[in-house]
Protein backbone atom coordinates (compact mmCIF):
# COMPACT_ATOMS: atom_id res chain seq x y z
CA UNK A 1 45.20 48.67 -73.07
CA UNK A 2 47.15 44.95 -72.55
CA UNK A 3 45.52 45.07 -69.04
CA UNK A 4 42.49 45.82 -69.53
CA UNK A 5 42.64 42.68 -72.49
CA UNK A 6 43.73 40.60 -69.95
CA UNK A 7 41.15 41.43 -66.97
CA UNK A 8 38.36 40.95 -69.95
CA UNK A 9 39.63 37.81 -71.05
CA UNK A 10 40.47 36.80 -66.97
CA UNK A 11 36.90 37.35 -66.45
CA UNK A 12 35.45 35.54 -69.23
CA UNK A 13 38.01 32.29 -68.11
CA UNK A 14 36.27 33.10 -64.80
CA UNK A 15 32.55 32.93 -65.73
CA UNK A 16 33.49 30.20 -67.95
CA UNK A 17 34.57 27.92 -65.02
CA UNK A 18 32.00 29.17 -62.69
CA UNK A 19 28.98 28.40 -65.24
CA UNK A 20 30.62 25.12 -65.92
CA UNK A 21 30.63 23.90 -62.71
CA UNK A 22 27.33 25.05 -61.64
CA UNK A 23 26.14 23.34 -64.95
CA UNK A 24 27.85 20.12 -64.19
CA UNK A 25 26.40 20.37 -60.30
CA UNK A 26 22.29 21.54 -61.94
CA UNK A 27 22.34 18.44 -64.58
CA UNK A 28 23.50 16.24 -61.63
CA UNK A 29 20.69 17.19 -59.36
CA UNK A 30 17.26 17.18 -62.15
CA UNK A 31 18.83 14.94 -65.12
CA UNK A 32 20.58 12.31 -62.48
CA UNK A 33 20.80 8.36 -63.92
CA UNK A 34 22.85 5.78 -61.97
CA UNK A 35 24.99 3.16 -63.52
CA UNK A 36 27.72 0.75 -62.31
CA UNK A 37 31.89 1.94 -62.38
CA UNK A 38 34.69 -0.74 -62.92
CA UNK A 39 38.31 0.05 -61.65
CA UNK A 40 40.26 0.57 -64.66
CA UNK A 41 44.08 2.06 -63.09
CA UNK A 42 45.41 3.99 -60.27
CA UNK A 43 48.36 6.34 -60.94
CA UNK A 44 49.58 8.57 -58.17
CA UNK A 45 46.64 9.34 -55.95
CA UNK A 46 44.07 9.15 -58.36
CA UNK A 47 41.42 6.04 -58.92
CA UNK A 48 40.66 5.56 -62.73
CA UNK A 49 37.05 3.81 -63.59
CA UNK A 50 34.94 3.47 -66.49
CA UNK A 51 31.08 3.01 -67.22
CA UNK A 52 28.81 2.66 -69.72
CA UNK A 53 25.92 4.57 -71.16
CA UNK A 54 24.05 3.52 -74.21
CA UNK A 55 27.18 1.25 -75.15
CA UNK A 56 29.48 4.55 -74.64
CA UNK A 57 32.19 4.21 -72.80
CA UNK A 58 33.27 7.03 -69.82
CA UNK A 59 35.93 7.67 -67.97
CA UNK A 60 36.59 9.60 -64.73
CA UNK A 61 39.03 9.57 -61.49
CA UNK A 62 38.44 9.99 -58.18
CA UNK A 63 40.33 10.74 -55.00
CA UNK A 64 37.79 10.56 -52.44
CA UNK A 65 38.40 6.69 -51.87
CA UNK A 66 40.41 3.55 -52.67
CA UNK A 67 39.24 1.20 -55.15
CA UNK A 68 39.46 -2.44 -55.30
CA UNK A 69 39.95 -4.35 -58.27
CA UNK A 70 37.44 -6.87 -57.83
CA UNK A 71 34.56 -4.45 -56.70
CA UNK A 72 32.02 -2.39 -58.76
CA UNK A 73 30.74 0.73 -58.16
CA UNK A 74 27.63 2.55 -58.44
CA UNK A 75 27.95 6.23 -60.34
CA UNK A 76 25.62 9.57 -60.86
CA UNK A 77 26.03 10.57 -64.26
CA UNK A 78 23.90 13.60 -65.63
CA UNK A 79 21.22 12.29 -69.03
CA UNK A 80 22.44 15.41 -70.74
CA UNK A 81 26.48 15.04 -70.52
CA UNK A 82 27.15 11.34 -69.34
CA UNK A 83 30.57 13.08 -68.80
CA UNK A 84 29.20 14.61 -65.66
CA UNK A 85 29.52 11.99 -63.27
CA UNK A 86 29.40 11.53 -59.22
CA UNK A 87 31.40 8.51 -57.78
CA UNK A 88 29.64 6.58 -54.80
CA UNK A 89 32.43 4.85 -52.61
CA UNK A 90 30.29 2.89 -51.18
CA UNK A 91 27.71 0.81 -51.21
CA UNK A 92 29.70 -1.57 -53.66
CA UNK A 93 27.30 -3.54 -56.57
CA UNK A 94 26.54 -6.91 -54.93
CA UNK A 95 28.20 -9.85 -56.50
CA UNK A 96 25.29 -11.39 -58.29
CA UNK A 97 23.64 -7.96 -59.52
CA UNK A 98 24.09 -8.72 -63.26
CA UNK A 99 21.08 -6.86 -64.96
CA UNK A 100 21.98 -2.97 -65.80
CA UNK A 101 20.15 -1.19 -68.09
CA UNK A 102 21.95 0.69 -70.45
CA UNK A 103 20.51 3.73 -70.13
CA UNK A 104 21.14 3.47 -66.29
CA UNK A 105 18.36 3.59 -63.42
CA UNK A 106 16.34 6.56 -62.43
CA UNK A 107 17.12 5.78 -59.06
CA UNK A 108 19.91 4.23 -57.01
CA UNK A 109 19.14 0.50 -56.72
């Protein structure tokens, strides 16, 4: 009886993950908004930044690339969940870019 509990309850932690993930990947591709990311910390391998949506702050990481301090960053977040976010290494915000909606863009400036 304790097994079968526990391959019921693996499987629902399984679905759980799976559904969240393809959620996270379908409101990136049809609710997509862009923004721009500011370094905040690194610790260990990770890259810390923040953005802002409607005057909310977010925070994510990323691995895929080193930030610089002094740089911003454009960002995919999903409409929906702002929390659902894709980190562009590059191209970097030019220096005098200055106007960004807070909503975000529909499209990648």
């Amino acid at each position: 009886m304790f097994k079968k509990i526990q391959a019921i309850l693996g499987g629902i932690m399984l679905l759980y993950v799976f559904f969240t993930f393809i959620s996270a990947e379908i409101q990136l591709k049809y609710h997509a908004r862009y923004t721009v990311a500011y370094f905040s910390e690194k610790k260990n391998r990770e890259w810390y930044f923040y953005y802002y949506v409607n005057g909310v702050r977010y925070e994510s990481w990323t691995r895929d690339c080193s930030l610089n301090k002094n740089e911003r960053y454009y960002v995919k977040f999903s409409s929906i969940n702002p929390d659902y976010v894709y980190f562009y290494c590059e191209p970097t915000v030019p220096a005098g870019f200055h106007v960004i909606p807070s909503e975000g863009w529909d499209f990648l400036p």
